[in-house]
C-alpha atoms as a PDB file:
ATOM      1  CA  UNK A   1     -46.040  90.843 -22.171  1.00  0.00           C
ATOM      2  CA  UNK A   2     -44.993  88.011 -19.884  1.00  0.00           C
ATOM      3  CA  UNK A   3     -41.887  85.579 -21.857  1.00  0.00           C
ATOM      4  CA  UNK A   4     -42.818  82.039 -22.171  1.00  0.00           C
ATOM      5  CA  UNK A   5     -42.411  79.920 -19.108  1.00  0.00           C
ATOM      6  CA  UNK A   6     -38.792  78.414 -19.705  1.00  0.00           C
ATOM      7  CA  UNK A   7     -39.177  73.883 -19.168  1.00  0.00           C
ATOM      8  CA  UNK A   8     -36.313  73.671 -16.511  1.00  0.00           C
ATOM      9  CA  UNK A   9     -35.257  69.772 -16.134  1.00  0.00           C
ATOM     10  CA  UNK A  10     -36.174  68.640 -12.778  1.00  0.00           C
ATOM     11  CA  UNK A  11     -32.519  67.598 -12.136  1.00  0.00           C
ATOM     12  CA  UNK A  12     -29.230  68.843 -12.408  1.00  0.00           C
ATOM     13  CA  UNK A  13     -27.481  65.805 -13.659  1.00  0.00           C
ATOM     14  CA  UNK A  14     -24.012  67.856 -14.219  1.00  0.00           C
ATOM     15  CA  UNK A  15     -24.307  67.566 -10.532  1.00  0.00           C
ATOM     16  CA  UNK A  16     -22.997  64.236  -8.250  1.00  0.00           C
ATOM     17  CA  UNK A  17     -25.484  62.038  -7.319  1.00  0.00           C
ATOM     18  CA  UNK A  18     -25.565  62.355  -4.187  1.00  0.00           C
ATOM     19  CA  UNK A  19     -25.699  66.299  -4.255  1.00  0.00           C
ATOM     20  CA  UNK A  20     -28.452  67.535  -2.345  1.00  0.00           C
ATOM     21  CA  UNK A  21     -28.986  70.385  -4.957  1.00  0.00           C
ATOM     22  CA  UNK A  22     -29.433  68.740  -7.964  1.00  0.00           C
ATOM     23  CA  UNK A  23     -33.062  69.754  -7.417  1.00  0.00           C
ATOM     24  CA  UNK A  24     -34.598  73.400  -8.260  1.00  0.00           C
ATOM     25  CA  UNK A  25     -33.907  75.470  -5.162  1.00  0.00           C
ATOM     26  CA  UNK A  26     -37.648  75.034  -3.221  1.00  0.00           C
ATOM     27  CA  UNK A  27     -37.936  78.331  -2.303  1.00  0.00           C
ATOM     28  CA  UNK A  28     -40.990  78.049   0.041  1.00  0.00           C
ATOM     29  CA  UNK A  29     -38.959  75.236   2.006  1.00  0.00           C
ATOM     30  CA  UNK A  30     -36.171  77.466   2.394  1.00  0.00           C
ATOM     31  CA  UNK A  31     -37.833  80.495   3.515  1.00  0.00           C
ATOM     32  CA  UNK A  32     -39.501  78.326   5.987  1.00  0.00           C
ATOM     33  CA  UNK A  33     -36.020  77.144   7.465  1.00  0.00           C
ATOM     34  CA  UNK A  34     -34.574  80.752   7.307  1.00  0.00           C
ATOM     35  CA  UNK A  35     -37.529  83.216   6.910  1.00  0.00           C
ATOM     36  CA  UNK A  36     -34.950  86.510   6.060  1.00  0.00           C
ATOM     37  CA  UNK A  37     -34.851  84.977   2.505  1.00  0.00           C
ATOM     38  CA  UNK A  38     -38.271  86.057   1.788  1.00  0.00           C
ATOM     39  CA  UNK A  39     -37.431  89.358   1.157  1.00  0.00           C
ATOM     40  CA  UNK A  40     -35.104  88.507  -1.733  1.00  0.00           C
ATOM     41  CA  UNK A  41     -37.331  86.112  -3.818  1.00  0.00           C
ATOM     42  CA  UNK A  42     -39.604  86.997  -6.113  1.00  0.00           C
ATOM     43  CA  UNK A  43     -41.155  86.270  -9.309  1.00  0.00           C
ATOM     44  CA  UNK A  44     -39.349  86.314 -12.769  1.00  0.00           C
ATOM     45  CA  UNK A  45     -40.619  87.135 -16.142  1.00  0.00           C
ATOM     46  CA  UNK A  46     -40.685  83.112 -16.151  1.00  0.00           C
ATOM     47  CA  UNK A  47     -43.001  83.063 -14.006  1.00  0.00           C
ATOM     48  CA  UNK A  48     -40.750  81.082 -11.498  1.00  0.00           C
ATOM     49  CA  UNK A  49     -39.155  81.943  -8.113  1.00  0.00           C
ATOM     50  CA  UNK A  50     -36.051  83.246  -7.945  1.00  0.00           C
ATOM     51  CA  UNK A  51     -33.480  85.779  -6.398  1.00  0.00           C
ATOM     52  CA  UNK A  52     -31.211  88.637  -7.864  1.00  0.00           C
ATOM     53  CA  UNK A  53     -27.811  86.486  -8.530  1.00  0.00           C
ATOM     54  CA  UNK A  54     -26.045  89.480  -9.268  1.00  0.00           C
ATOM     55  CA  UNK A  55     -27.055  91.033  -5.696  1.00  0.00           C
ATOM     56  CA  UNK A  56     -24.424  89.957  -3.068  1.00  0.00           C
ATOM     57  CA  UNK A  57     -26.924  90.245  -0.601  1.00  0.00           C
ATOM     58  CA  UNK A  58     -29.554  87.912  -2.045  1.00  0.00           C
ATOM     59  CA  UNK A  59     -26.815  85.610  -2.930  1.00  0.00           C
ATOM     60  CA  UNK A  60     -25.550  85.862   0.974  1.00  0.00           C
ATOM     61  CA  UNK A  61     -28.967  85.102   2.028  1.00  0.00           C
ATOM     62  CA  UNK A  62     -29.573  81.919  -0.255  1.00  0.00           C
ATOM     63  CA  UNK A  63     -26.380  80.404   1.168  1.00  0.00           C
ATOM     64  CA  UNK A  64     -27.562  81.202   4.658  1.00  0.00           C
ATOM     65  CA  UNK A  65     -30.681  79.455   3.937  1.00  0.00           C
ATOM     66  CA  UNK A  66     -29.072  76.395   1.855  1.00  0.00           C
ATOM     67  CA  UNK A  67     -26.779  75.419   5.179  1.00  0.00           C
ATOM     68  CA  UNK A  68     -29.540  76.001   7.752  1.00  0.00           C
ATOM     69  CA  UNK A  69     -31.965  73.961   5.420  1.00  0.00           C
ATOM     70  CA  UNK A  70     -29.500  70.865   4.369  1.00  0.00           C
ATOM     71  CA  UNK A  71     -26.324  70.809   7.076  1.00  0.00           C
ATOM     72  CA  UNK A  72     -27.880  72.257   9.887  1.00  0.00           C
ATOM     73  CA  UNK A  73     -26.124  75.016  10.473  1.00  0.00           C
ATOM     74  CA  UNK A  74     -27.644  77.402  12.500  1.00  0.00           C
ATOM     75  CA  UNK A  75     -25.262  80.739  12.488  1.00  0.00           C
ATOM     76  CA  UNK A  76     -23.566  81.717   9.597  1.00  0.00           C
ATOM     77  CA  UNK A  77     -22.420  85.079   8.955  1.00  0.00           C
ATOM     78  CA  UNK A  78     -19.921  86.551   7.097  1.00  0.00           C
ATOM     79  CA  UNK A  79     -18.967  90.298   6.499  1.00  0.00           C
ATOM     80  CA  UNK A  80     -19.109  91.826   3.468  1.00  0.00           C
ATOM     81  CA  UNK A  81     -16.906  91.855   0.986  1.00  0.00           C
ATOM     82  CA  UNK A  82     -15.748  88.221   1.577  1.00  0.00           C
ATOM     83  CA  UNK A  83     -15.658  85.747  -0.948  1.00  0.00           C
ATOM     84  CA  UNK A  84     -19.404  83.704  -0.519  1.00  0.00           C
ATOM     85  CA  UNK A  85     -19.156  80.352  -2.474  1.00  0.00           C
ATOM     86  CA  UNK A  86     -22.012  78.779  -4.712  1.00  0.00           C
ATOM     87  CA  UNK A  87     -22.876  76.069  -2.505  1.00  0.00           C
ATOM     88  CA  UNK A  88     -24.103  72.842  -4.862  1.00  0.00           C
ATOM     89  CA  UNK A  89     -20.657  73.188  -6.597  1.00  0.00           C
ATOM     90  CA  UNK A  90     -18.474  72.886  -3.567  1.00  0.00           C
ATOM     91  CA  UNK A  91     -20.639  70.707  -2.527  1.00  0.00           C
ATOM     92  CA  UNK A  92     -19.683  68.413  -5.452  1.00  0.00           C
ATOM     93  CA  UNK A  93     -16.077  68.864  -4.625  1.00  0.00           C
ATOM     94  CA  UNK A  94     -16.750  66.813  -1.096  1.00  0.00           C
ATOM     95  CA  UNK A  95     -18.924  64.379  -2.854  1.00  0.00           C
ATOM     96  CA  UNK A  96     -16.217  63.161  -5.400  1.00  0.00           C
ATOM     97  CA  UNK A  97     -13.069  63.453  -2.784  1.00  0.00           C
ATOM     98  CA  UNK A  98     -15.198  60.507  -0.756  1.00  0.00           C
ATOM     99  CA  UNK A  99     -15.857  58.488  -3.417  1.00  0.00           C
ATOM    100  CA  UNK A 100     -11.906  58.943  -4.200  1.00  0.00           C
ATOM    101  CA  UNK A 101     -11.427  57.790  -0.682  1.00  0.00           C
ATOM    102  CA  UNK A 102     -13.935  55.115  -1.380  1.00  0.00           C
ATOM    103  CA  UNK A 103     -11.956  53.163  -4.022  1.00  0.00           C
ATOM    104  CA  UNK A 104      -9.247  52.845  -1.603  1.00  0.00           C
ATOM    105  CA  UNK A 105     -11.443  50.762   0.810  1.00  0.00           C
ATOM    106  CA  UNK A 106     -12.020  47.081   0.469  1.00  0.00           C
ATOM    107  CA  UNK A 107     -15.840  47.022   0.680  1.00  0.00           C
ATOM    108  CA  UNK A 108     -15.687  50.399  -1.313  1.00  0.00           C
ATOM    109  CA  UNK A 109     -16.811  52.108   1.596  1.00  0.00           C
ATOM    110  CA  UNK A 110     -17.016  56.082   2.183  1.00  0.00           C
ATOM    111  CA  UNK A 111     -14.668  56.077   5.103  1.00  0.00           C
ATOM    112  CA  UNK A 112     -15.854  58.653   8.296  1.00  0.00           C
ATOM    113  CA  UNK A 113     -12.579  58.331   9.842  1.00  0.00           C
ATOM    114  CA  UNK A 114     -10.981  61.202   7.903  1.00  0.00           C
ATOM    115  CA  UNK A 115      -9.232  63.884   8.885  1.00  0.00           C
ATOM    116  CA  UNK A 116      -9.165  66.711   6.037  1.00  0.00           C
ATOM    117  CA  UNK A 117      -6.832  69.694   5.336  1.00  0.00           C
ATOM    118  CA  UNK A 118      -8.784  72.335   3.733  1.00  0.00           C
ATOM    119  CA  UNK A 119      -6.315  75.295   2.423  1.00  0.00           C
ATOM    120  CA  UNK A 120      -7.914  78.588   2.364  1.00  0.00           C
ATOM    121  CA  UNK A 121     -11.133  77.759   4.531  1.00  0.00           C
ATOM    122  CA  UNK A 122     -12.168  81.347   4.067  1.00  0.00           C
ATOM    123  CA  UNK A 123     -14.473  83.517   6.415  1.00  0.00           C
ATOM    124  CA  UNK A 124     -17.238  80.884   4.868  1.00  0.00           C
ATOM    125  CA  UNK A 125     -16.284  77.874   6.393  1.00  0.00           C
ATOM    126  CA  UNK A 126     -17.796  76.308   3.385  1.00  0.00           C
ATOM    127  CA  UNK A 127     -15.947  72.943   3.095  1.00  0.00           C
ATOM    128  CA  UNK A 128     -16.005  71.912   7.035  1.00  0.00           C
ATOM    129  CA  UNK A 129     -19.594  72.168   7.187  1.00  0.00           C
ATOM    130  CA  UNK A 130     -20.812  70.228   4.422  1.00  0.00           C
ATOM    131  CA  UNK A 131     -18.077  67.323   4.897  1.00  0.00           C
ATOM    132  CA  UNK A 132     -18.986  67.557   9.004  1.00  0.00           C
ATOM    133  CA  UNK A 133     -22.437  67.078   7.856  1.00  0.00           C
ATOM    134  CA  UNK A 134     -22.504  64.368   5.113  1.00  0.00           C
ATOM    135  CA  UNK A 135     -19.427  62.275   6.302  1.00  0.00           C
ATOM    136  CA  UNK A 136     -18.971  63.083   9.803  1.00  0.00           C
ATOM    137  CA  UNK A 137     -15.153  63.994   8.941  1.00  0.00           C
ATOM    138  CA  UNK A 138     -12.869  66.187  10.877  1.00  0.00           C
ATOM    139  CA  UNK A 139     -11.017  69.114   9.648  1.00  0.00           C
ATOM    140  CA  UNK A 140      -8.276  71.429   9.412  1.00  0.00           C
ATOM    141  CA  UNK A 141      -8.915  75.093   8.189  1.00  0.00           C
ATOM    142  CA  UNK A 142      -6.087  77.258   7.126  1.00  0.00           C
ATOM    143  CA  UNK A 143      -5.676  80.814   5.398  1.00  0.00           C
ATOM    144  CA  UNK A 144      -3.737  83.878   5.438  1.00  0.00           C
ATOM    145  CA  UNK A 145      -6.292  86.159   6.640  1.00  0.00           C
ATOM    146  CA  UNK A 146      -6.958  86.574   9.778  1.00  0.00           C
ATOM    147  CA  UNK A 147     -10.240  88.286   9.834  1.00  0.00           C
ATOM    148  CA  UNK A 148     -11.628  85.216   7.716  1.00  0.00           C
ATOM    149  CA  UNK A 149     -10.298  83.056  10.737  1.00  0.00           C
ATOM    150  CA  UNK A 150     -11.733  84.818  13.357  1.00  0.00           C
ATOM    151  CA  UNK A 151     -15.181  84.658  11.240  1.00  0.00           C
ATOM    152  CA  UNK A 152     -14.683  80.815  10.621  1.00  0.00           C
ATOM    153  CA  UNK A 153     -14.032  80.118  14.420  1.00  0.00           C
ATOM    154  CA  UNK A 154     -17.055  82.277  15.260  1.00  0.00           C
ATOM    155  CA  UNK A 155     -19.519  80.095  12.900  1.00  0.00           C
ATOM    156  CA  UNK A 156     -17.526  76.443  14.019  1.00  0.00           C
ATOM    157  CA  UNK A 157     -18.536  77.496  18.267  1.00  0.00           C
ATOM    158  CA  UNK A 158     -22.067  78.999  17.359  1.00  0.00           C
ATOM    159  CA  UNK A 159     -22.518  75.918  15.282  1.00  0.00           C
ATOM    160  CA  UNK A 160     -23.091  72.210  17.911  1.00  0.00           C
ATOM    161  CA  UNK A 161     -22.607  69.977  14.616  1.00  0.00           C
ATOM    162  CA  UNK A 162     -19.127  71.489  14.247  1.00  0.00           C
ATOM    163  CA  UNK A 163     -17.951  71.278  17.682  1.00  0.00           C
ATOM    164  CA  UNK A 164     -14.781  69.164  18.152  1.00  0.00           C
ATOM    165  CA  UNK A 165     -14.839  68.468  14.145  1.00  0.00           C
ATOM    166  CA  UNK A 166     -13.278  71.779  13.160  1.00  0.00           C
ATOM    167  CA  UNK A 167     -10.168  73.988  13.788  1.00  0.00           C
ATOM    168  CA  UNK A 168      -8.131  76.353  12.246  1.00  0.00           C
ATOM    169  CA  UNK A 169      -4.606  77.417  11.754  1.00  0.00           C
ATOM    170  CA  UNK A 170      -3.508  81.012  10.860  1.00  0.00           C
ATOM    171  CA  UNK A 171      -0.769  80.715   7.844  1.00  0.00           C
ATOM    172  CA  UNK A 172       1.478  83.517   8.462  1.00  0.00           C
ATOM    173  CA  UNK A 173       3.328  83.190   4.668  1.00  0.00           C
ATOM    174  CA  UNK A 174       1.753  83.247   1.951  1.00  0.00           C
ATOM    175  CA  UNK A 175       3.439  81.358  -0.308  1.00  0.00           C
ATOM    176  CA  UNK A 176       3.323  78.433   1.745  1.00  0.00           C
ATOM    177  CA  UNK A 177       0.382  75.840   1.984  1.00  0.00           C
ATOM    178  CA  UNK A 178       1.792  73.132   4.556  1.00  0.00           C
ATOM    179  CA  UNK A 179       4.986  74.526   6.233  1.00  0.00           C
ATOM    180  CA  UNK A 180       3.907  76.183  10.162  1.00  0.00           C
ATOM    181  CA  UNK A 181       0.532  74.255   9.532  1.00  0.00           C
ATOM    182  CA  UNK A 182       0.867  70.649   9.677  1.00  0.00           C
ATOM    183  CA  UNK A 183       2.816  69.003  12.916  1.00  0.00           C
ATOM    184  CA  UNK A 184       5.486  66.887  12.536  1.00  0.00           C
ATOM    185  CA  UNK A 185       4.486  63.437  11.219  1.00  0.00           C
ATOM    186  CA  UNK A 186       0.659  64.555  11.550  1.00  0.00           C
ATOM    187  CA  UNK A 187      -1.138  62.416   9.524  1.00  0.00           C
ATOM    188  CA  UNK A 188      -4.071  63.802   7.119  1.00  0.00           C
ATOM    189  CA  UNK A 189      -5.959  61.698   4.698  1.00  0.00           C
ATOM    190  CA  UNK A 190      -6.896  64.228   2.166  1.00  0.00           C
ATOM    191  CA  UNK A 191      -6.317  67.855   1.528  1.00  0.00           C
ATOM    192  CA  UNK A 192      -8.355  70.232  -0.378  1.00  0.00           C
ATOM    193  CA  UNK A 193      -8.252  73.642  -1.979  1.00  0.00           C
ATOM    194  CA  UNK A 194      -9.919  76.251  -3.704  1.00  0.00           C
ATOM    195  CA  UNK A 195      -6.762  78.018  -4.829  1.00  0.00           C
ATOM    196  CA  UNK A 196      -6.986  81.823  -5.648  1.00  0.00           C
ATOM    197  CA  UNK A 197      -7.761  81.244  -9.885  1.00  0.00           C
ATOM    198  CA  UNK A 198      -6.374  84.495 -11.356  1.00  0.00           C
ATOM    199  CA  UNK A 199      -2.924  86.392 -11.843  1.00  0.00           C
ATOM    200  CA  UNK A 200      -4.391  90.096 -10.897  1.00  0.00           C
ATOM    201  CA  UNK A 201      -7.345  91.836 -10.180  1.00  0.00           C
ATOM    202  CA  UNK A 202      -7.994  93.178 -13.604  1.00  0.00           C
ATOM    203  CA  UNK A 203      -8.131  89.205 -14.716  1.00  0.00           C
ATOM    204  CA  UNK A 204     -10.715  88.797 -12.004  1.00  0.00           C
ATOM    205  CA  UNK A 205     -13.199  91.848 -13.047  1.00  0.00           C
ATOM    206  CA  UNK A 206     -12.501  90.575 -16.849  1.00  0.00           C
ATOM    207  CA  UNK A 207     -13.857  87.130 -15.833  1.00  0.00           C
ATOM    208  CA  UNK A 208     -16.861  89.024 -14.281  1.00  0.00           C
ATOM    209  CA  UNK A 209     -17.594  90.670 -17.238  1.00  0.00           C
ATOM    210  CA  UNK A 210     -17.435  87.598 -19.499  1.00  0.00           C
ATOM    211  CA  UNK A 211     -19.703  85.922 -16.795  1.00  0.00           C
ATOM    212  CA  UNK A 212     -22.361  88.774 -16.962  1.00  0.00           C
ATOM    213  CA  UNK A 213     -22.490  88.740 -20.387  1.00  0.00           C
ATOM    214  CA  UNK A 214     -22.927  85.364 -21.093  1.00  0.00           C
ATOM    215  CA  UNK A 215     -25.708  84.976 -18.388  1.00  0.00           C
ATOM    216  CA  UNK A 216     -27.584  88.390 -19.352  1.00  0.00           C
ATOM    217  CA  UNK A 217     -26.647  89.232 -23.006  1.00  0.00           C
ATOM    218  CA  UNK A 218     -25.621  92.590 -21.673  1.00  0.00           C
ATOM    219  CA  UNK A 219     -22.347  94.125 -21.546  1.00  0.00           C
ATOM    220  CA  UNK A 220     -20.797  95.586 -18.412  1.00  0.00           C
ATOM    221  CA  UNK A 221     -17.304  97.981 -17.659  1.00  0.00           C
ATOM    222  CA  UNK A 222     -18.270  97.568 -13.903  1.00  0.00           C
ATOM    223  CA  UNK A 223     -18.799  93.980 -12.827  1.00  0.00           C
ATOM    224  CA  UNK A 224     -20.472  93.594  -9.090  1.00  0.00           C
ATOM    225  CA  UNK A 225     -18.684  90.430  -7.830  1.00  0.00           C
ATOM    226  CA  UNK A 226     -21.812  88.755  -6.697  1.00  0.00           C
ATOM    227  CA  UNK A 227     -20.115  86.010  -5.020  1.00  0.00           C
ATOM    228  CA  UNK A 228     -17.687  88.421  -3.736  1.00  0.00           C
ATOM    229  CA  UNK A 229     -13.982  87.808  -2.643  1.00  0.00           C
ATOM    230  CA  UNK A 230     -11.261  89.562  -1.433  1.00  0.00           C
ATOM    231  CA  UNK A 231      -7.667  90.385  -3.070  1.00  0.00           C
ATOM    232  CA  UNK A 232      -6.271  86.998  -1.378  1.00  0.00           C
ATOM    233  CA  UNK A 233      -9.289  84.829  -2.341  1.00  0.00           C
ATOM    234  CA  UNK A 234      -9.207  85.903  -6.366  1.00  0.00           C
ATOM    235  CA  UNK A 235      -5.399  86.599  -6.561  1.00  0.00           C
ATOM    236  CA  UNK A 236      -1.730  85.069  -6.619  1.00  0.00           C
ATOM    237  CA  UNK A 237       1.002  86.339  -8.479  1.00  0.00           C
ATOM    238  CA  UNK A 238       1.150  83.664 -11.631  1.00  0.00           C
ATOM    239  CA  UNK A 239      -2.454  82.857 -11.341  1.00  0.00           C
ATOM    240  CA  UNK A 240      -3.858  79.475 -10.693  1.00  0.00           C
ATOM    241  CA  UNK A 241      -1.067  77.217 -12.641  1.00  0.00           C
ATOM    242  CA  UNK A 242       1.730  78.770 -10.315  1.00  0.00           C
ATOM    243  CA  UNK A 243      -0.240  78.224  -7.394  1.00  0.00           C
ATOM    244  CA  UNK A 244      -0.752  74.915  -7.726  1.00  0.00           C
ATOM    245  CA  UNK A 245       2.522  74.063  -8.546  1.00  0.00           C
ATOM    246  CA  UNK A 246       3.783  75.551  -5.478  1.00  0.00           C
ATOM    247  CA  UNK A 247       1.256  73.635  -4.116  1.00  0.00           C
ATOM    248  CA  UNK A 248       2.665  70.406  -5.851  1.00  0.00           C
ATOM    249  CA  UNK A 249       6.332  71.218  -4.738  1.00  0.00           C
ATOM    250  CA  UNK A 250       5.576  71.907  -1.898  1.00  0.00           C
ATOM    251  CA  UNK A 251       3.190  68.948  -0.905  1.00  0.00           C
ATOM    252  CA  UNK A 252       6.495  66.550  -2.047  1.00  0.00           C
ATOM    253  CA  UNK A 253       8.030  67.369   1.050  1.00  0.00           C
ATOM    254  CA  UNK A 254       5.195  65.975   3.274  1.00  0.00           C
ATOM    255  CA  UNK A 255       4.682  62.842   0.816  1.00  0.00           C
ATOM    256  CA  UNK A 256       4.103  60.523   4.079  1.00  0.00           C
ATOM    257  CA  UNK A 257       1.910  62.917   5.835  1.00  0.00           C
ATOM    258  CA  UNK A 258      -1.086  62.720   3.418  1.00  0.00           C
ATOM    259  CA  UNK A 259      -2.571  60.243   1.424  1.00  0.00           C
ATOM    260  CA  UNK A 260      -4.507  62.525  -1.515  1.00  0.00           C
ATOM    261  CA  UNK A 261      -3.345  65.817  -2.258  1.00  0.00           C
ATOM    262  CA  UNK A 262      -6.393  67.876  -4.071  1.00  0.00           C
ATOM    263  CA  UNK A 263      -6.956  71.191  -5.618  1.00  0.00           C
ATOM    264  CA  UNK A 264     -10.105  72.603  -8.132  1.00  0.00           C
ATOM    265  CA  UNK A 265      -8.528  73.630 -11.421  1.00  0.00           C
ATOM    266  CA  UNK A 266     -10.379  76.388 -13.309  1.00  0.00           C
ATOM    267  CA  UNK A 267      -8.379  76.027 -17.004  1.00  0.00           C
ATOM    268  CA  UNK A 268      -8.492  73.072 -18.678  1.00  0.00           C
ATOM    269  CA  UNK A 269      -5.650  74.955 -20.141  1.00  0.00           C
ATOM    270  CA  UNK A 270      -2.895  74.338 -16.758  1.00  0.00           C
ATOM    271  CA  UNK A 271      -3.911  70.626 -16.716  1.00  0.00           C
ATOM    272  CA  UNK A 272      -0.649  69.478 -19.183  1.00  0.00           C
ATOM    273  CA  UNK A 273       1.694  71.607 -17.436  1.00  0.00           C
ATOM    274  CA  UNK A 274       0.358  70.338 -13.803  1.00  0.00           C
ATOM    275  CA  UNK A 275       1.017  66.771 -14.695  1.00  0.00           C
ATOM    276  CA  UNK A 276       4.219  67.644 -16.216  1.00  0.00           C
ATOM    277  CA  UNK A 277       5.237  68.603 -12.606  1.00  0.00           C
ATOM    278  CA  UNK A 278       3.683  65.581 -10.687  1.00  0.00           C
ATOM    279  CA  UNK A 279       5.714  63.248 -12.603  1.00  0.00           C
ATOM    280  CA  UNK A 280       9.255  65.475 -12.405  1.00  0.00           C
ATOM    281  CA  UNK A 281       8.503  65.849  -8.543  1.00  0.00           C
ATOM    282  CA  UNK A 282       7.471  61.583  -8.314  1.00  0.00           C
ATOM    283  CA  UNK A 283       3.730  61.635  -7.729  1.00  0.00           C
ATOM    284  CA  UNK A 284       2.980  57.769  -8.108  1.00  0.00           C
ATOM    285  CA  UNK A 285      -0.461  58.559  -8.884  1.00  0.00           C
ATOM    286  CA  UNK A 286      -2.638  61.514 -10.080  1.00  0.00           C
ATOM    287  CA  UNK A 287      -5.757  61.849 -12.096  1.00  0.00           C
ATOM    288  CA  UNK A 288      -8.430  64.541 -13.078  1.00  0.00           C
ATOM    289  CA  UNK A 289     -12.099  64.161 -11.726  1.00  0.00           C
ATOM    290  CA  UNK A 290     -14.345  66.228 -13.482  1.00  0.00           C
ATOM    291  CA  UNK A 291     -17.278  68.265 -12.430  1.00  0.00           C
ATOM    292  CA  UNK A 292     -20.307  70.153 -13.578  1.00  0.00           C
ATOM    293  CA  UNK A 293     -22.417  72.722 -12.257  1.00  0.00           C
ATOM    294  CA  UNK A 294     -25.084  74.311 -15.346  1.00  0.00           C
ATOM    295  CA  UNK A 295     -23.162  75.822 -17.767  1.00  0.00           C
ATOM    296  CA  UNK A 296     -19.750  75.750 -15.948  1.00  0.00           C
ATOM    297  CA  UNK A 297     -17.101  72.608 -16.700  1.00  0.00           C
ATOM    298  CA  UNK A 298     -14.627  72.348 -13.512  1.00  0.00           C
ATOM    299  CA  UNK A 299     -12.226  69.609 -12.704  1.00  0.00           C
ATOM    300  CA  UNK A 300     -10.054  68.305  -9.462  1.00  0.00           C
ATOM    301  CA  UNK A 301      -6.810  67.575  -9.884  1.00  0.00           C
ATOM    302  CA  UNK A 302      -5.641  64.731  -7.029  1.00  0.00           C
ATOM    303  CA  UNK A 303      -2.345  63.334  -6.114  1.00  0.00           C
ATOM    304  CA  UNK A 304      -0.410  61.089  -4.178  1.00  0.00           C
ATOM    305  CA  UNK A 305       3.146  60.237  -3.342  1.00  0.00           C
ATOM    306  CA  UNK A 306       2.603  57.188  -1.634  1.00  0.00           C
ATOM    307  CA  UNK A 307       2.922  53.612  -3.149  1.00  0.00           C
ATOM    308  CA  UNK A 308       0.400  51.042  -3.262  1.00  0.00           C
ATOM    309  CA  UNK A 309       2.133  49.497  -0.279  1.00  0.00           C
ATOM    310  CA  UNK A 310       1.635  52.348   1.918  1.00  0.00           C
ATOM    311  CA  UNK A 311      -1.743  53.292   0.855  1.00  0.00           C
ATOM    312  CA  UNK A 312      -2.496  49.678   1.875  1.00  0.00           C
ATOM    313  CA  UNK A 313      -1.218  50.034   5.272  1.00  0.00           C
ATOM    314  CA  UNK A 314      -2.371  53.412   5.529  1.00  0.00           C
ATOM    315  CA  UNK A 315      -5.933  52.282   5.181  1.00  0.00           C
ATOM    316  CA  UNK A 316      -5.748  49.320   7.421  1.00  0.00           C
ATOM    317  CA  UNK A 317      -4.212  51.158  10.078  1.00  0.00           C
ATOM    318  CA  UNK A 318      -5.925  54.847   9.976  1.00  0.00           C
ATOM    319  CA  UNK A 319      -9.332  54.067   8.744  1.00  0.00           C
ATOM    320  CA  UNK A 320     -10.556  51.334  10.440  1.00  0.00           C
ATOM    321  CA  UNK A 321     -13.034  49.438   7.496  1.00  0.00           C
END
């Protein structure tokens, strides 16, 4: 016997305004744009379109079609294993770092002349192309894994909107975020980061499990990471709150070089202790933004060192509004 047809609302208001996913996913308009979808969608006991979330490869393929449909990208491959990121939520993380930006202009403005440092770009590439696409930016990609370089410059030249708007830089430590990466006085107007959110690997499959059973009701000792992700995408010793703390520390010593230090924070939980260490280390400024995507509550931390003199000048002189 066929459930009753679930009433969906037609938008995602959790999501930013000016997300281009706060609609259903259109299924038929996808599969036009990137016909190997088809294969993967098919009718729920909803009676409503769908894919297998919990199947890497359907969720590989929806991506695929989301950035061929909305940012047109036309390659995008990435090899298995690697960590594939729900795309309306990172997304969202673009869409409020501009209207950050914004406030700082005096027309209010989303500035286009900004150069971004995205840590941990991942084989993905997921940041560069939707902020190349909806604000024309440039950026900088960094990570410690080479392989997931080499994949990111292999989607940036098969890609024409990315040409000239992308690069990367291979981190060779790991425990640092801007030492070897940015040049000396090499000015960047915002950074970004999806930092690595637990302490081990066992704290990553537990998350998994919680996820699955939430979604389906069912319980689980072998969680399929359906979004994927390798050791160095999941894990840092100390989890999330020591990582962005190092992060913090670290970004004191290149105060002048950036105007907005960012990072997604996963636990409500590290939010205390993260501002406790802004204000030791001299952050002038810092706030949370938060974000929605369905059931899931997120939030960006930002930061700055500079004062409202030299955000001043830093606007009149670097971003041209």
């Amino acid at each position: 016997m066929q459930e009753k047809k679930k009433r969906h609302p037609k938008i995602k208001s959790k999501l930013h305004p000016r997300n281009k996913h706060r609609k259903r996913y259109d299924f038929k308009s996808l599969i036009e744009t990137c016909p190997d979808l088809k294969p993967f969608v098919f009718v729920n006991k909803f009676d409503d379109e769908s894919i297998d979330f919990f199947d890497p490869e359907a969720v590989k393929m929806l991506n695929k079609s989301l950035l061929m449909h909305y940012y047109d990208i036309k390659f995008w491959e990435i090899p298995d294993g690697y960590l594939c990121p729900p795309i309306p939520g990172r997304a969202d993380y673009i869409h409020y770092i501009a209207d950050l930006l914004a406030k700082y202009n005096k027309n209010k403005k989303i500035p286009r002349s900004i150069k971004c440092l995205d840590i941990g770009v991942g084989a993905s590439c997921i940041y560069p192309m939707i902020g190349v696409k909806e604000y024309g930016w440039d950026f900088v990609g960094t990570d410690i894994d080479p392989v997931s370089l080499k994949t990111a410059d292999k989607i940036i030249k098969a890609n024409p909107i990315l040409k000239g708007k992308v690069e990367t830089r291979f981190q060779k430590n790991s425990q640092y975020m801007f030492y070897s990466i940015l040049k000396k006085d090499e000015p960047i107007d915002v950074c970004i980061c999806n930092p690595p959110f637990h302490a081990t690997m066992e704290e990553a499959r537990a998350g998994s499990i919680r996820k699955i059973k939430n979604l389906t009701k069912e319980r689980t000792t072998d969680p399929v990471l359906n979004f994927g992700g390798r050791y160095s995408e999941l894990v840092y010793e100390g989890g999330e709150k020591r990582f962005v703390k190092n992060m913090i520390r670290q970004s004191r010593e290149f105060s002048t070089s950036c105007f907005w230090f960012s990072t997604l924070i996963s636990k409500a939980s590290n939010i205390d202790s993260i501002y406790t260490s802004l204000r030791k280390l001299g952050a002038s400024d810092y706030k949370t933004i938060p974000m929605g995507q369905g059931n899931k509550t997120s939030r960006i931390i930002a930061w700055t060192f500079l004062s409202k003199q030299q955000r001043d000048v830093w606007v009149d002189t670097r971003w041209g509004i």
